[in-house]
PDB file of N, CA and C in Angstrom:
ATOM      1  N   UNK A   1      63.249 154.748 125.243  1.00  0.00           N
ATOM      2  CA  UNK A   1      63.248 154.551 123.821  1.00  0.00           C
ATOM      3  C   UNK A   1      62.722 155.836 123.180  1.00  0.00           C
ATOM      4  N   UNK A   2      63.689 155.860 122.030  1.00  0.00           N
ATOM      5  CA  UNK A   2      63.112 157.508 121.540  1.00  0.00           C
ATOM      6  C   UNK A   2      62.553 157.257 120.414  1.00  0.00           C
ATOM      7  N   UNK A   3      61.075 158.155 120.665  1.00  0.00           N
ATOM      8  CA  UNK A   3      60.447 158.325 119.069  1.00  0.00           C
ATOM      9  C   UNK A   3      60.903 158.280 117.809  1.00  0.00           C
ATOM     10  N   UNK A   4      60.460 157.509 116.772  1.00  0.00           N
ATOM     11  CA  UNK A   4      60.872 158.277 115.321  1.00  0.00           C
ATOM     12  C   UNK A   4      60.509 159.163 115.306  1.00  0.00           C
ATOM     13  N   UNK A   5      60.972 160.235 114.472  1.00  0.00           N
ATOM     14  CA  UNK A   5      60.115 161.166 113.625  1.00  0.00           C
ATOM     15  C   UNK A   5      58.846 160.529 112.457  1.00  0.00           C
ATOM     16  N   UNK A   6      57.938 161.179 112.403  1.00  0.00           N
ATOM     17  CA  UNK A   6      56.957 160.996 111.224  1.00  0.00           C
ATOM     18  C   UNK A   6      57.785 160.453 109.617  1.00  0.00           C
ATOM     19  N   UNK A   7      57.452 159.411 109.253  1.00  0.00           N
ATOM     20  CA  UNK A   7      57.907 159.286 107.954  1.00  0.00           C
ATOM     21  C   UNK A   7      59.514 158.137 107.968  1.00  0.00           C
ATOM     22  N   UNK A   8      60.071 158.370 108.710  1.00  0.00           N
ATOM     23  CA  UNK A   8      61.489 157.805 108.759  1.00  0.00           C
ATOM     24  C   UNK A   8      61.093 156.281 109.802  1.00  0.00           C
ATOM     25  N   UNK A   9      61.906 155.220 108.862  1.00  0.00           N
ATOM     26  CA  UNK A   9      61.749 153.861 109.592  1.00  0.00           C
ATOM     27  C   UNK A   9      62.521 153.801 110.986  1.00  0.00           C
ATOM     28  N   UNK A  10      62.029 152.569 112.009  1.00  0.00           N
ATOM     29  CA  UNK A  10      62.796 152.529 113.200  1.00  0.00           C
ATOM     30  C   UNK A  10      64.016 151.846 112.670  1.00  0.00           C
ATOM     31  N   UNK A  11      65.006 151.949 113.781  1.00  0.00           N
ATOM     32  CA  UNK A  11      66.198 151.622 113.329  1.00  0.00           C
ATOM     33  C   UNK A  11      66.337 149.979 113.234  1.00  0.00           C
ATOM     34  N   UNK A  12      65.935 149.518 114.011  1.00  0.00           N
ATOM     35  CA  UNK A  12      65.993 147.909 114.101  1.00  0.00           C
ATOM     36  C   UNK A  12      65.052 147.430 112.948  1.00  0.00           C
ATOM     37  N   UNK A  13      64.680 148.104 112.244  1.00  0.00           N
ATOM     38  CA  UNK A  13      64.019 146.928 110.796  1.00  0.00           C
ATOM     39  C   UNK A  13      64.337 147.344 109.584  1.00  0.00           C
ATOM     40  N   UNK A  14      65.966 148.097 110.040  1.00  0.00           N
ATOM     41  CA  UNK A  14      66.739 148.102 108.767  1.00  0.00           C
ATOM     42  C   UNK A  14      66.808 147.107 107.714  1.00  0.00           C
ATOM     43  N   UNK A  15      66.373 147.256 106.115  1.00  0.00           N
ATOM     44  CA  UNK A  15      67.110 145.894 105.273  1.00  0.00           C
ATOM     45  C   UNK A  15      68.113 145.806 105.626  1.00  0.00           C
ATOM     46  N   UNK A  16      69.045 146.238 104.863  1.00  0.00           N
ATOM     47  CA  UNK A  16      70.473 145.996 104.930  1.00  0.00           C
ATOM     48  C   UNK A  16      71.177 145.023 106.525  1.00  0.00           C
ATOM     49  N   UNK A  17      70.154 144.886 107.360  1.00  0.00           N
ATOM     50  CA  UNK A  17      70.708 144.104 108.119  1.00  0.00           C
ATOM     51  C   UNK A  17      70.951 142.996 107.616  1.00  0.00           C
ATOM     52  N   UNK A  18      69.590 142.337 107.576  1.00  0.00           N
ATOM     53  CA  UNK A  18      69.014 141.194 106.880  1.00  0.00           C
ATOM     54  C   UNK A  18      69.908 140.834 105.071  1.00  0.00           C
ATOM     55  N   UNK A  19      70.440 141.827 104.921  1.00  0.00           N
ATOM     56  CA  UNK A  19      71.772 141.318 103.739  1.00  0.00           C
ATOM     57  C   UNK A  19      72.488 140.811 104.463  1.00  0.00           C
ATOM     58  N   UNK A  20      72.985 141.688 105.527  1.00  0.00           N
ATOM     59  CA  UNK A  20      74.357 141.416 105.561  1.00  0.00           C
ATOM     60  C   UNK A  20      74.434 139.929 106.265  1.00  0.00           C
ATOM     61  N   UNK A  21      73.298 139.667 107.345  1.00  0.00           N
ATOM     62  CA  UNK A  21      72.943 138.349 107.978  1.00  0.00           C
ATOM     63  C   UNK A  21      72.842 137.435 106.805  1.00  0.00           C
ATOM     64  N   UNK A  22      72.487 137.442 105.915  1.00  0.00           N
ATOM     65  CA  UNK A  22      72.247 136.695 104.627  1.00  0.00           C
ATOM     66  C   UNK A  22      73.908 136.177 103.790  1.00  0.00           C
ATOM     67  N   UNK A  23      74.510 137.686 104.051  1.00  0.00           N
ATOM     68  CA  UNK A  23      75.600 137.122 103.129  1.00  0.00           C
ATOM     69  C   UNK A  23      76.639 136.373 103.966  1.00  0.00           C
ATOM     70  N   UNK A  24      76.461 136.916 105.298  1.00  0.00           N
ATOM     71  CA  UNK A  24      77.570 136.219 106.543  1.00  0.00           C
ATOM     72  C   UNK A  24      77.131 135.077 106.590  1.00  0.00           C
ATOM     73  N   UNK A  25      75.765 134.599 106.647  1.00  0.00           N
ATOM     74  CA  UNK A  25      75.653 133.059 106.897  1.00  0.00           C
ATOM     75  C   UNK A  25      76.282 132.350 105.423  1.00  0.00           C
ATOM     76  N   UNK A  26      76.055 132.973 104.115  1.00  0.00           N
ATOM     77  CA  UNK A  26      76.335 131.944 103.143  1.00  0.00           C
ATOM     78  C   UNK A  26      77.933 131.948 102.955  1.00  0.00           C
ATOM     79  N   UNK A  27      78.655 132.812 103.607  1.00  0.00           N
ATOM     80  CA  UNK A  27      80.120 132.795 104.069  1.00  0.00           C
ATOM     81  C   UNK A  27      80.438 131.833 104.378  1.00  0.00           C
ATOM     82  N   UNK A  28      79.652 131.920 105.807  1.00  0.00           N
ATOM     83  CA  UNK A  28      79.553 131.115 106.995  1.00  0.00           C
ATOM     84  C   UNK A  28      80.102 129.179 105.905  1.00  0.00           C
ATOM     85  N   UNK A  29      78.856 128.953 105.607  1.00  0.00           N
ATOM     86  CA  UNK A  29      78.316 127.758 105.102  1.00  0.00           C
ATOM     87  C   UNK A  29      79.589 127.527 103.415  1.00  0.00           C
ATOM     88  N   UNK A  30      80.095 128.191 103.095  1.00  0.00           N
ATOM     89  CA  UNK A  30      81.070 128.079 102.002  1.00  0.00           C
ATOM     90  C   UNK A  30      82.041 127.731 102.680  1.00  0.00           C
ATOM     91  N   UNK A  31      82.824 128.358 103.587  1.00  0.00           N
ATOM     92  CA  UNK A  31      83.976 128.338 104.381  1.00  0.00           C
ATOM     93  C   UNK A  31      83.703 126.385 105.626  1.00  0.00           C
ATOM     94  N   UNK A  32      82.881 125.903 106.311  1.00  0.00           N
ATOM     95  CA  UNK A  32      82.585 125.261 106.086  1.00  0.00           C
ATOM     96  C   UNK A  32      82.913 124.023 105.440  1.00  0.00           C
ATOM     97  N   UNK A  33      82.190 124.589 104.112  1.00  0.00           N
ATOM     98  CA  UNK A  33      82.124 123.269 103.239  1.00  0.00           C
ATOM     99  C   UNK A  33      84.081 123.222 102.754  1.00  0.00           C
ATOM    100  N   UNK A  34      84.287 124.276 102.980  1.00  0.00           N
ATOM    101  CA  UNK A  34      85.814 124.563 102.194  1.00  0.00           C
ATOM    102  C   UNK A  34      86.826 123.269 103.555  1.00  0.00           C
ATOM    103  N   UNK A  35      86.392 123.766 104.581  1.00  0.00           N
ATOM    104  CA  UNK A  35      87.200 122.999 105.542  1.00  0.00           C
ATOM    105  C   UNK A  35      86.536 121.683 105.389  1.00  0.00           C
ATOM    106  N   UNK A  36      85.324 121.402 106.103  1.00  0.00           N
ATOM    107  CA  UNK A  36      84.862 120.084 106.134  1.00  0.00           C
ATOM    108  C   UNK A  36      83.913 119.389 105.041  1.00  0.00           C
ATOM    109  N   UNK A  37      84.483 119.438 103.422  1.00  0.00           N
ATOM    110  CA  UNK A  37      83.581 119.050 102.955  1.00  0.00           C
ATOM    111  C   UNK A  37      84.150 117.757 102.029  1.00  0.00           C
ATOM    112  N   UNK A  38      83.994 117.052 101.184  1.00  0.00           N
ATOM    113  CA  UNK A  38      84.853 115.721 100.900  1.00  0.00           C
ATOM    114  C   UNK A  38      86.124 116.366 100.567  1.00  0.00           C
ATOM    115  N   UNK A  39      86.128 117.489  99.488  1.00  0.00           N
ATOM    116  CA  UNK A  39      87.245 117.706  99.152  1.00  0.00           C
ATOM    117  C   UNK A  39      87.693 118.797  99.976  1.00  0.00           C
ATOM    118  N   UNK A  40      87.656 119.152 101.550  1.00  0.00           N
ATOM    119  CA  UNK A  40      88.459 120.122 101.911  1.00  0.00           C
ATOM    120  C   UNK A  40      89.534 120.162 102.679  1.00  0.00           C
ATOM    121  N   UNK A  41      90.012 120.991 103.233  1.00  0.00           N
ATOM    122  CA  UNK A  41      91.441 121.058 103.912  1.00  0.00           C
ATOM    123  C   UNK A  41      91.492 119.835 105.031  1.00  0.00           C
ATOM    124  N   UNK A  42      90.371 119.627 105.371  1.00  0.00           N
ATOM    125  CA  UNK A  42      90.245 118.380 106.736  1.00  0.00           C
ATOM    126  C   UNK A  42      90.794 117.437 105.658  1.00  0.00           C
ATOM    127  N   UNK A  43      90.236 116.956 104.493  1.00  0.00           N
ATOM    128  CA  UNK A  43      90.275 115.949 103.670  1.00  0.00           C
ATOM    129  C   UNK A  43      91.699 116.078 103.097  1.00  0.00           C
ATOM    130  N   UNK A  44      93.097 117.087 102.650  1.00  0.00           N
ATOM    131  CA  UNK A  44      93.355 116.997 102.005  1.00  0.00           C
ATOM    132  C   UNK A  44      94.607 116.585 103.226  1.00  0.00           C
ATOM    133  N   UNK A  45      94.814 117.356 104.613  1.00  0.00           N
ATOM    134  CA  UNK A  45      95.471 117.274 105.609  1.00  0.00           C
ATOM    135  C   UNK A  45      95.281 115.757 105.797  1.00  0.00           C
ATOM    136  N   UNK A  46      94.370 114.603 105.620  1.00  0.00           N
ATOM    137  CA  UNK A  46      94.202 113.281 105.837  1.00  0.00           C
ATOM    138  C   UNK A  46      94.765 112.654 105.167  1.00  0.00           C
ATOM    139  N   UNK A  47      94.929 112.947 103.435  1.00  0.00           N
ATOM    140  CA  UNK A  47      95.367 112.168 102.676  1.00  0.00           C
ATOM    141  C   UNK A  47      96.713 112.305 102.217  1.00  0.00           C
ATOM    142  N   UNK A  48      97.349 113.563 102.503  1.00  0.00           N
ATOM    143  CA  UNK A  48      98.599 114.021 102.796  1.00  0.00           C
ATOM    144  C   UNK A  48      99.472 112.688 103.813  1.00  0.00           C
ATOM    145  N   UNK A  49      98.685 112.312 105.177  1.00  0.00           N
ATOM    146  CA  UNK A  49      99.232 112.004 106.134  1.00  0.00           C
ATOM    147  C   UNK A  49      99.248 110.338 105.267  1.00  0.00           C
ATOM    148  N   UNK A  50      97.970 110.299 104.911  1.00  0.00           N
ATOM    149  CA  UNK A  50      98.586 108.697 103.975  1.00  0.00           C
ATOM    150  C   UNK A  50      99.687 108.379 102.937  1.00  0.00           C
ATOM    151  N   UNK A  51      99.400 109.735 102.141  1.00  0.00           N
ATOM    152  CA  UNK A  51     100.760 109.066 101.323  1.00  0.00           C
ATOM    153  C   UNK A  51     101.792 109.240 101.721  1.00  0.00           C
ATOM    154  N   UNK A  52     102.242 109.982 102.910  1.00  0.00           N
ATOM    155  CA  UNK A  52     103.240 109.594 103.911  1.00  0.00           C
ATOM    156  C   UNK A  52     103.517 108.023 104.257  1.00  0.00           C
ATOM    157  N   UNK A  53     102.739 107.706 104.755  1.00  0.00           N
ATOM    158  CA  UNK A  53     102.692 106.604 105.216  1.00  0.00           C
ATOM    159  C   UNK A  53     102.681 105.830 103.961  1.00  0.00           C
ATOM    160  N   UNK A  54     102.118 105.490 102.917  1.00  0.00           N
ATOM    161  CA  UNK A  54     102.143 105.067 101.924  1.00  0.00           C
ATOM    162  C   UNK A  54     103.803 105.108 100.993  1.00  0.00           C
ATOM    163  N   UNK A  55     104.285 106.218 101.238  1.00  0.00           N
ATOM    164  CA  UNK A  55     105.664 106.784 100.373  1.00  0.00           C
ATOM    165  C   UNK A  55     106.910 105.584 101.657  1.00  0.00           C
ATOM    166  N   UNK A  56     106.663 105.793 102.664  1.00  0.00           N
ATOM    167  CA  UNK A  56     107.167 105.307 103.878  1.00  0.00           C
ATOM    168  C   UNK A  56     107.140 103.314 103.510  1.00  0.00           C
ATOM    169  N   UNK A  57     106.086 103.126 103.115  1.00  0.00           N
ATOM    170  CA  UNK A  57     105.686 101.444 102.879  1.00  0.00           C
ATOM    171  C   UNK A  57     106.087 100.957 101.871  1.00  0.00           C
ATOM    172  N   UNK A  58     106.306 102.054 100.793  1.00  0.00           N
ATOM    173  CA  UNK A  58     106.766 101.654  99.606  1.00  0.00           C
ATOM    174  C   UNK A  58     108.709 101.863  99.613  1.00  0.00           C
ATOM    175  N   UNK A  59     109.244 102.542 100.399  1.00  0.00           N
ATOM    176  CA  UNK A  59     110.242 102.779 100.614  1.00  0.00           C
ATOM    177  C   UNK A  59     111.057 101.563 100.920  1.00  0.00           C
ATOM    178  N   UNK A  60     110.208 100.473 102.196  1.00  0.00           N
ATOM    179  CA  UNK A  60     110.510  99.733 103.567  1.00  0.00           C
ATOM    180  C   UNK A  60     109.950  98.505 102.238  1.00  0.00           C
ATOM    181  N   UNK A  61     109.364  98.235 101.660  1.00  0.00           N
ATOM    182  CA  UNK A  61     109.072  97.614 100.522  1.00  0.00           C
ATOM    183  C   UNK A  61     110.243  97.333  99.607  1.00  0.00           C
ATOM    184  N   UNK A  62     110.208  98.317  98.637  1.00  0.00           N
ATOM    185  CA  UNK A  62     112.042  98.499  97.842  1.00  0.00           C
ATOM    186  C   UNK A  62     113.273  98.032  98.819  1.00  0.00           C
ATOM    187  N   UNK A  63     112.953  98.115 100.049  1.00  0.00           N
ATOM    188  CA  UNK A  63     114.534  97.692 100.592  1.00  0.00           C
ATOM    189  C   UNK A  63     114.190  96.382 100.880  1.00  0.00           C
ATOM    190  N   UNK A  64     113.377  95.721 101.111  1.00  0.00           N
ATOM    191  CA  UNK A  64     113.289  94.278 101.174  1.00  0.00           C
ATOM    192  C   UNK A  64     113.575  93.922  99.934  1.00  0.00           C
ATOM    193  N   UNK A  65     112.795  94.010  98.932  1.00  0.00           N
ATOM    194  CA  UNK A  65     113.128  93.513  97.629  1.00  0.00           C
ATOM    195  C   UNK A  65     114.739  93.923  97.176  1.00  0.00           C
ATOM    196  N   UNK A  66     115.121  94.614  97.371  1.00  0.00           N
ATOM    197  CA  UNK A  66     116.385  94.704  96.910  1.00  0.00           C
ATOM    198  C   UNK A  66     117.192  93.296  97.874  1.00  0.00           C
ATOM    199  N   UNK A  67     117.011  93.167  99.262  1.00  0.00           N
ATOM    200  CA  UNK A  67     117.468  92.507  99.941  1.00  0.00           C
ATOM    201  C   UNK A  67     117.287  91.315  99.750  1.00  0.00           C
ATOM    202  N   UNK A  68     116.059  90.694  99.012  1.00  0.00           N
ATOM    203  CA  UNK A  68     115.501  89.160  98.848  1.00  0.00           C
ATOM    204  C   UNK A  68     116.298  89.452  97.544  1.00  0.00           C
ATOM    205  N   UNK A  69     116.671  90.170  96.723  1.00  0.00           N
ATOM    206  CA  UNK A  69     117.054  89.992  95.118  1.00  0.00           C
ATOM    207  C   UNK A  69     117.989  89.593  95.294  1.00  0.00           C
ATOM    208  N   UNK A  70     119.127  90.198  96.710  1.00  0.00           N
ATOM    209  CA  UNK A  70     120.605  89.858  96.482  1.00  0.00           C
ATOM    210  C   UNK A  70     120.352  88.653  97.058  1.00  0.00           C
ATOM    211  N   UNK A  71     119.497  87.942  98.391  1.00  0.00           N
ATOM    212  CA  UNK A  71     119.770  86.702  98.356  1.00  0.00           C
ATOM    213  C   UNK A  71     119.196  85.943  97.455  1.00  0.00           C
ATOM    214  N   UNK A  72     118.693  85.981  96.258  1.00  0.00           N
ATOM    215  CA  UNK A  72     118.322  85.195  95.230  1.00  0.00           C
ATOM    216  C   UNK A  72     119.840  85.060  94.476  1.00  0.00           C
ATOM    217  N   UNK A  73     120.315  85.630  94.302  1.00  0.00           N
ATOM    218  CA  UNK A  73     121.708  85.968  93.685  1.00  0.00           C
ATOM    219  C   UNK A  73     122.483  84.888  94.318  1.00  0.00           C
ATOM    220  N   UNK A  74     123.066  85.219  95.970  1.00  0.00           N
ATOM    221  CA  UNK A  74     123.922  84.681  96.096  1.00  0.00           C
ATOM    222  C   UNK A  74     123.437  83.052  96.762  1.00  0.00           C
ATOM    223  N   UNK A  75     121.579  82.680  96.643  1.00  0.00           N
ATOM    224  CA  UNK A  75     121.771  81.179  96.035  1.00  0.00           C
ATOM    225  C   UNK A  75     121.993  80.795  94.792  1.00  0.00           C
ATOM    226  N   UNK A  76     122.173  81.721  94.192  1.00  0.00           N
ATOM    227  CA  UNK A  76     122.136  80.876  92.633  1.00  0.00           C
ATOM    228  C   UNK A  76     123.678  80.730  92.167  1.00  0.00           C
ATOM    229  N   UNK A  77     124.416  81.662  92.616  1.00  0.00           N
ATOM    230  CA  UNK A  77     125.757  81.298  92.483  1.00  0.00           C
ATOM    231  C   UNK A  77     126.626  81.214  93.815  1.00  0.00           C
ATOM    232  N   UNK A  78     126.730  81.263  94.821  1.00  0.00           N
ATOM    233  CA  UNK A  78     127.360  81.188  96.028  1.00  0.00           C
ATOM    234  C   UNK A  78     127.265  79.790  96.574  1.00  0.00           C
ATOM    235  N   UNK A  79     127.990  78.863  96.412  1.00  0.00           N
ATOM    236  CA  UNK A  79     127.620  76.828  96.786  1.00  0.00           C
ATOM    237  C   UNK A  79     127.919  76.888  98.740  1.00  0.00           C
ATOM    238  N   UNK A  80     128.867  78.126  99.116  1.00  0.00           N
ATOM    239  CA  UNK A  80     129.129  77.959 100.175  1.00  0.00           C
ATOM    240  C   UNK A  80     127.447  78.563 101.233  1.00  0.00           C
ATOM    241  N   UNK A  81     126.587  79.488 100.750  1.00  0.00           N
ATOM    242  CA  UNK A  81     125.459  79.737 100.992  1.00  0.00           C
ATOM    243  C   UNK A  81     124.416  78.986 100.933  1.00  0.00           C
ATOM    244  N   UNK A  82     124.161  78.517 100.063  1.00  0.00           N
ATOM    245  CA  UNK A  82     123.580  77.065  99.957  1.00  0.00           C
ATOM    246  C   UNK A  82     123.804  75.475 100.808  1.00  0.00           C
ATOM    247  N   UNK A  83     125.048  75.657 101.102  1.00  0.00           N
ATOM    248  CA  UNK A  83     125.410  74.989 101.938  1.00  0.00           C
ATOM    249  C   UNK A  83     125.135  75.105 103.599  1.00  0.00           C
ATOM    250  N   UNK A  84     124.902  76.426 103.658  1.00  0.00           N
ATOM    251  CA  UNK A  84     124.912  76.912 105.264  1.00  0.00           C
ATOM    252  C   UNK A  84     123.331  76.422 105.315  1.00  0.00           C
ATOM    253  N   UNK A  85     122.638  76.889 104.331  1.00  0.00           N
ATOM    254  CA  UNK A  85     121.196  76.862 104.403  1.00  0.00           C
ATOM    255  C   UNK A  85     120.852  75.090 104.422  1.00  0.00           C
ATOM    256  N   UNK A  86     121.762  74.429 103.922  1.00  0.00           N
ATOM    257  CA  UNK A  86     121.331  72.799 103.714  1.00  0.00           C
ATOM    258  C   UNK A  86     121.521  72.693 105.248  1.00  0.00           C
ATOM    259  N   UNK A  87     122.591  73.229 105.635  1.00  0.00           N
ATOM    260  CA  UNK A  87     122.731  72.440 107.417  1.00  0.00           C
ATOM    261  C   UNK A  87     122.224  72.936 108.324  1.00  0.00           C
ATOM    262  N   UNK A  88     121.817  74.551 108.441  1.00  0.00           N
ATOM    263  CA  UNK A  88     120.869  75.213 109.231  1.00  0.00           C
ATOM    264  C   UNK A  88     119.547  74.585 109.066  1.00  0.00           C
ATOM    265  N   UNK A  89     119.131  74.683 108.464  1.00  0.00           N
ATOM    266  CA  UNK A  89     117.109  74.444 108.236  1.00  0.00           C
ATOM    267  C   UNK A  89     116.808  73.187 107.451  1.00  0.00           C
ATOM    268  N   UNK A  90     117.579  72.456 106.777  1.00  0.00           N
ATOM    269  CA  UNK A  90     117.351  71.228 106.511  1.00  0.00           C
ATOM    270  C   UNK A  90     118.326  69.990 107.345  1.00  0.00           C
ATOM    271  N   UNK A  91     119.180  70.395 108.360  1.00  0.00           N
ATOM    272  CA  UNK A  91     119.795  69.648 109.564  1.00  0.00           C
ATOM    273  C   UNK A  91     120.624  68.350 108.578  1.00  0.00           C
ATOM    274  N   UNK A  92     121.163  69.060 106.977  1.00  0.00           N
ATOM    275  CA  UNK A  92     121.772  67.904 107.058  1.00  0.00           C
ATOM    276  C   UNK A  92     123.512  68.096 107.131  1.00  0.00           C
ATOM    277  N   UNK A  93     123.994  67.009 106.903  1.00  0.00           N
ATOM    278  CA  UNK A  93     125.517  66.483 107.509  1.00  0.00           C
ATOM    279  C   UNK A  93     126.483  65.656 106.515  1.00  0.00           C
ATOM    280  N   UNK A  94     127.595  66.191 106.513  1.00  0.00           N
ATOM    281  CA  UNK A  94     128.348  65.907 105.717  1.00  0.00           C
ATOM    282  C   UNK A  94     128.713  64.155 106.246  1.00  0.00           C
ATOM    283  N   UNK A  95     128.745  63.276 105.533  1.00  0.00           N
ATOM    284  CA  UNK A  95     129.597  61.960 105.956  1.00  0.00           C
ATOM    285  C   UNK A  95     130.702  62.449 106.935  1.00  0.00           C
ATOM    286  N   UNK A  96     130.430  61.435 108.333  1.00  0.00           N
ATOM    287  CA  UNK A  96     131.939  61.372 109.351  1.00  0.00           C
ATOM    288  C   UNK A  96     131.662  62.527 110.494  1.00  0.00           C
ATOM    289  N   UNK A  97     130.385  63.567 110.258  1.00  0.00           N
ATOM    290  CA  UNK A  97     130.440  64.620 111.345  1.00  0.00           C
ATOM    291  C   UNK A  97     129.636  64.349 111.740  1.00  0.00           C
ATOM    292  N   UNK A  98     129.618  65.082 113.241  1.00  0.00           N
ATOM    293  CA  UNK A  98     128.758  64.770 114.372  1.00  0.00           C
ATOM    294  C   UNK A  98     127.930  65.869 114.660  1.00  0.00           C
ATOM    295  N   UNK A  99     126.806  65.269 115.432  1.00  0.00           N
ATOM    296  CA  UNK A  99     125.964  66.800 115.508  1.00  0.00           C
ATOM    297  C   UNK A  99     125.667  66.767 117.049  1.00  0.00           C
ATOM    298  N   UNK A 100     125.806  68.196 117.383  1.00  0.00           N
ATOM    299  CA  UNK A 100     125.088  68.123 118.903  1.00  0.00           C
ATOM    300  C   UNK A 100     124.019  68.919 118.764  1.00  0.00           C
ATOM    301  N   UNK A 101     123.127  68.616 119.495  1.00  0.00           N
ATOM    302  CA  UNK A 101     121.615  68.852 119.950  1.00  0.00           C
ATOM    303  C   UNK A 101     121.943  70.091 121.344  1.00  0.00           C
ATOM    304  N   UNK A 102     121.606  71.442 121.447  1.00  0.00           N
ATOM    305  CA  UNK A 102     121.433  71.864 122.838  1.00  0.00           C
ATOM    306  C   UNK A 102     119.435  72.000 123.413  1.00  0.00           C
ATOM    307  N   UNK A 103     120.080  71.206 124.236  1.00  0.00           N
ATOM    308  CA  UNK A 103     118.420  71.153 124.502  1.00  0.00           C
ATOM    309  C   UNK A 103     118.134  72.079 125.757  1.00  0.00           C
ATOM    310  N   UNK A 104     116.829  73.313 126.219  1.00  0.00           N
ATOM    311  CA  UNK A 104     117.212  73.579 127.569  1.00  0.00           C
ATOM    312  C   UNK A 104     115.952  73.045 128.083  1.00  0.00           C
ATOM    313  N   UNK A 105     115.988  72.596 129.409  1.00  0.00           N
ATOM    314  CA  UNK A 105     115.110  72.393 130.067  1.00  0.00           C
ATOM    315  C   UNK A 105     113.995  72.846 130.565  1.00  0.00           C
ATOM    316  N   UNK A 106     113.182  72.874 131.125  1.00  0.00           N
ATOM    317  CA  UNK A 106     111.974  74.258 131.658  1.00  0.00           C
ATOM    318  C   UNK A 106     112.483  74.494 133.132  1.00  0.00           C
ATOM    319  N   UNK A 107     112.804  73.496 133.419  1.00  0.00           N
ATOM    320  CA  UNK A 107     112.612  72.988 135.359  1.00  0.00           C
ATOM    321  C   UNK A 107     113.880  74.163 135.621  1.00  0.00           C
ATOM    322  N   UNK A 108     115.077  74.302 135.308  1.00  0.00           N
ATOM    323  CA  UNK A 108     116.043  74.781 135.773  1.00  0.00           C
ATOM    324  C   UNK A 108     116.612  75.443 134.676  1.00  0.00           C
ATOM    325  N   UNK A 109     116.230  75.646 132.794  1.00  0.00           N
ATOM    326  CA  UNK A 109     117.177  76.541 132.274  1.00  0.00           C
ATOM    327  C   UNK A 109     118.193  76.179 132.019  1.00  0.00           C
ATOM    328  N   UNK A 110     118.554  74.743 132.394  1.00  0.00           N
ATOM    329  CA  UNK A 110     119.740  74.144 132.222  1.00  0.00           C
ATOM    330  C   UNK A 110     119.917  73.103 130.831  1.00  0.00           C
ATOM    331  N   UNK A 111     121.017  73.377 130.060  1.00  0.00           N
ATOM    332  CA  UNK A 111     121.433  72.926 128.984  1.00  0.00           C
ATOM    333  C   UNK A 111     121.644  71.411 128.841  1.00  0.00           C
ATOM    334  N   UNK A 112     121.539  70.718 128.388  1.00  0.00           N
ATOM    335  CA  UNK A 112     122.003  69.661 128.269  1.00  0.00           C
ATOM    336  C   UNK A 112     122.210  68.746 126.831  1.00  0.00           C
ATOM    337  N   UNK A 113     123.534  68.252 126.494  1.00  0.00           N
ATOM    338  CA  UNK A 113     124.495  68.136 125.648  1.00  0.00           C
ATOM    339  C   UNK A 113     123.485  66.581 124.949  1.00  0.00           C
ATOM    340  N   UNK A 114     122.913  66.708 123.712  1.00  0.00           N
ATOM    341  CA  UNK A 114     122.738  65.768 123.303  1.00  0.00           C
ATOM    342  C   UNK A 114     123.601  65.235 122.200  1.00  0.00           C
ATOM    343  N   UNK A 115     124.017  64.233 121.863  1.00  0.00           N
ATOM    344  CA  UNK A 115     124.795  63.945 120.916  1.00  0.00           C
ATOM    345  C   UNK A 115     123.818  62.788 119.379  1.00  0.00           C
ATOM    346  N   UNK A 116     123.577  63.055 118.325  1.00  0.00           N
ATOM    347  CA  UNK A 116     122.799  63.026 117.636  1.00  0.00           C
ATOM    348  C   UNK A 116     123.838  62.006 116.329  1.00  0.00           C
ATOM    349  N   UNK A 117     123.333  60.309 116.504  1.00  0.00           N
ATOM    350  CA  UNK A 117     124.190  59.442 115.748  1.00  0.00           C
ATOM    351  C   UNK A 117     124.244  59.957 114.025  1.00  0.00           C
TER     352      UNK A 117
END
């Protein structure tokens, strides 16, 4: 290790270090808060990915409703639709027709023909 000269500081207890350590940490700590802070790029990359998903739900949303609108439509004027729906899910029957029942079994999978007075 080499002497100072008389009068002149050692090199290691420069100020200007101690700035520059000063201004790099409050860098440091801005940059930081810029990425991880409520409002930063972590935060904005998150909420980006929701209204994706959100734009996506509302999309898949509108096409149902458009789809329940037209079948509101064609019960309100279509008698042959209304009709399918009376004999599908309310099982009823015109006078004079017959209904068959398919029933399957557990034991074997096998069908069997019920006939329903």
């Amino acid at each position: 290790m080499a002497l100072n000269p008389p009068g002149e500081k050692p090199r290691n207890e420069n100020p200007d270090r101690y700035v520059y350590w000063l201004v790099g940490s409050v860098c440091a700590l801005l940059l930081g808060a810029a990425v991880l802070g409520r409002d930063g790029l972590l935060s904005v990359f998150v909420n980006e990915r929701r209204l994706v998903k959100l734009r996506e739900e509302v999309w898949r949303l509108g096409r149902e409703n458009r789809t329940l609108r037209s079948r509101i439509r064609s019960l309100r004027s279509d008698l042959t639709s209304i009709e399918r729906i009376a004999r599908e899910d309310l099982g009823l029957v015109k006078p004079g027709e017959k209904v068959y029942e398919f029933i399957r079994t557990r034991e074997r999978g096998q069908v069997q023909k019920k006939k329903r007075p």
